[in-house]
Protein backbone atom coordinates (compact mmCIF):
# COMPACT_ATOMS: atom_id res chain seq x y z
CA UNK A 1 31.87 -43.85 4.09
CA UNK A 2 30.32 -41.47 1.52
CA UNK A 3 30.82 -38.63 0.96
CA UNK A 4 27.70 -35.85 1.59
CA UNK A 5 27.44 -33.10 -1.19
CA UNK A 6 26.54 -30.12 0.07
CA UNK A 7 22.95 -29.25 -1.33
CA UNK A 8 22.51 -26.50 -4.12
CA UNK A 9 20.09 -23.36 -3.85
CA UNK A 10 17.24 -23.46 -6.65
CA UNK A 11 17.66 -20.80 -9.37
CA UNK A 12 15.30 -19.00 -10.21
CA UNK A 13 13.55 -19.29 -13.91
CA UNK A 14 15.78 -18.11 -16.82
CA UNK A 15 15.48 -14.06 -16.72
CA UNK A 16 14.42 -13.65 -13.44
CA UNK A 17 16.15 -11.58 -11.00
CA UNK A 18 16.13 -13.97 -8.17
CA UNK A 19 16.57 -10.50 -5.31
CA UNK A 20 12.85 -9.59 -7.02
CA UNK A 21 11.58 -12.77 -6.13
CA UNK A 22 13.12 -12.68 -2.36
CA UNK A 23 11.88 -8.84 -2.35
CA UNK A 24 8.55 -9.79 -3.38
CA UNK A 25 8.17 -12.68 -0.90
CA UNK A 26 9.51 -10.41 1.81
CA UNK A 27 6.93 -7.50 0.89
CA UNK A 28 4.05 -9.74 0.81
CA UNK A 29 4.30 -11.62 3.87
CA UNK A 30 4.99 -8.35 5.39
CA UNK A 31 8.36 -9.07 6.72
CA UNK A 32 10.03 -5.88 5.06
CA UNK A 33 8.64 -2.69 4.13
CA UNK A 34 8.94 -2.18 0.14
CA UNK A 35 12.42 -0.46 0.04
CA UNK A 36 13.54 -2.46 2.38
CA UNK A 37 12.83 -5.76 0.84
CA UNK A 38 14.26 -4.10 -2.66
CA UNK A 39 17.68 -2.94 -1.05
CA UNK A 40 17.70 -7.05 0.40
CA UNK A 41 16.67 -8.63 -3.43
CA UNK A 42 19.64 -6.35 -4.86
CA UNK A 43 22.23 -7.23 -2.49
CA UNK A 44 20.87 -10.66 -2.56
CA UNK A 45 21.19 -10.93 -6.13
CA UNK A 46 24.54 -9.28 -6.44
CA UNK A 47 25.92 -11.99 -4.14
CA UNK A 48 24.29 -14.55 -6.16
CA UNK A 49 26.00 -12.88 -9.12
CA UNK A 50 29.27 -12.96 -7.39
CA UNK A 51 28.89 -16.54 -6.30
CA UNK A 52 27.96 -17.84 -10.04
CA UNK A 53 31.21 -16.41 -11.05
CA UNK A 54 33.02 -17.92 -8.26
CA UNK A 55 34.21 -14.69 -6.60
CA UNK A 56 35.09 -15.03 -3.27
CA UNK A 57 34.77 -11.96 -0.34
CA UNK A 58 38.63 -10.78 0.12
CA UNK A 59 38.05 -10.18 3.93
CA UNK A 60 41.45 -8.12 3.75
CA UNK A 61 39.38 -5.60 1.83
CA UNK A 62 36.90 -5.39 4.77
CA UNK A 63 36.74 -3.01 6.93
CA UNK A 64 34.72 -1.28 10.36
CA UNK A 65 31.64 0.33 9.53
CA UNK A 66 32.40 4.46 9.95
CA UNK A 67 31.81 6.01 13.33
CA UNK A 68 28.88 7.56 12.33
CA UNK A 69 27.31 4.16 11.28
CA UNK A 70 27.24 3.40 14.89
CA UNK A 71 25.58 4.36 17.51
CA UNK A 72 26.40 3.97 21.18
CA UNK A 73 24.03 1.97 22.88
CA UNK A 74 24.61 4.37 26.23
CA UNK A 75 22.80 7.53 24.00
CA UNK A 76 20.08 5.46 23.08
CA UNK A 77 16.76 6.88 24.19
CA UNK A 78 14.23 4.30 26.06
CA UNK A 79 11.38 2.85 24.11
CA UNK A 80 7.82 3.86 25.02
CA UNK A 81 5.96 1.48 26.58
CA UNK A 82 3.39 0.61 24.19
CA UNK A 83 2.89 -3.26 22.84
CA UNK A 84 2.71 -2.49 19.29
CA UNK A 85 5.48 -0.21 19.22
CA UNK A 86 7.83 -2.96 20.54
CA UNK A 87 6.44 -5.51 18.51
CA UNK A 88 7.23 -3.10 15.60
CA UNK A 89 10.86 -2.58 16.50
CA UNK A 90 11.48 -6.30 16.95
CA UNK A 91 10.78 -6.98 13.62
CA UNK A 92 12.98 -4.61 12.50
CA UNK A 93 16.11 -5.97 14.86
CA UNK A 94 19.02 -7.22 13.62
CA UNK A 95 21.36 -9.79 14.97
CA UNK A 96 24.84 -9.88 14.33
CA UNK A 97 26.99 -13.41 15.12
CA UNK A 98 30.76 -13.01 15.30
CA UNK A 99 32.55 -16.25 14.25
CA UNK A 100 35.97 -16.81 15.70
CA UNK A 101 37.37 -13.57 18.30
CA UNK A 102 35.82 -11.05 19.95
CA UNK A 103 35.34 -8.78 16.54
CA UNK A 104 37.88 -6.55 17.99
CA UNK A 105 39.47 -6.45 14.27
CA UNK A 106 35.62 -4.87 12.90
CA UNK A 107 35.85 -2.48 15.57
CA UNK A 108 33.39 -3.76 18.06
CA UNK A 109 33.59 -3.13 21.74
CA UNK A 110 33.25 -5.79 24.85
């Protein structure tokens, strides 16, 4: 059988940040607001930095986000009831997969 390489990402042209290019894209096709999209391309393009140089994450470094950083869902207020509003906030969601356990290590409650 033979083996399957795993496929590479495309670089971007010599001397361009490749997190302006993502930012740009996200900006225009108005899936991020400007500083949004610009906080993405730079953590985008530090981890492409990182992964050039063959750094790895050391997970033993990582830790739960600060109890301010979190909010209890139970405090939340409810959303108006207006279309565009929700349509607003559901572009802004975020979903969050844990691999593996419950995320009890990162703090997270079930």
């Amino acid at each position: 059988m033979a083996e399957h390489a795993e496929p590479k990402a495309a670089a971007a042209p010599r001397g361009v940040d490749p997190g302006s290019l993502i930012s740009d894209a996200l900006t225009k096709a108005g899936v991020l607001d400007a500083g949004s999209a610009r906080a993405y391309g730079s953590l985008f393009s530090r981890f492409m930095r990182q992964q050039r140089r063959g750094l790895q994450l050391d997970w033993a470094k990582a830790t739960p986000p600060s109890k301010d950083s979190v909010l209890d869902y139970g405090l939340l207020e409810p959303c108006p009831d207006k279309d565009s509003l929700h349509q607003e906030l559901l572009n802004k969601i975020a979903i969050v997969k844990l691999n593996g356990g419950l995320g009890s290590g990162m703090g997270c409650k079930v």
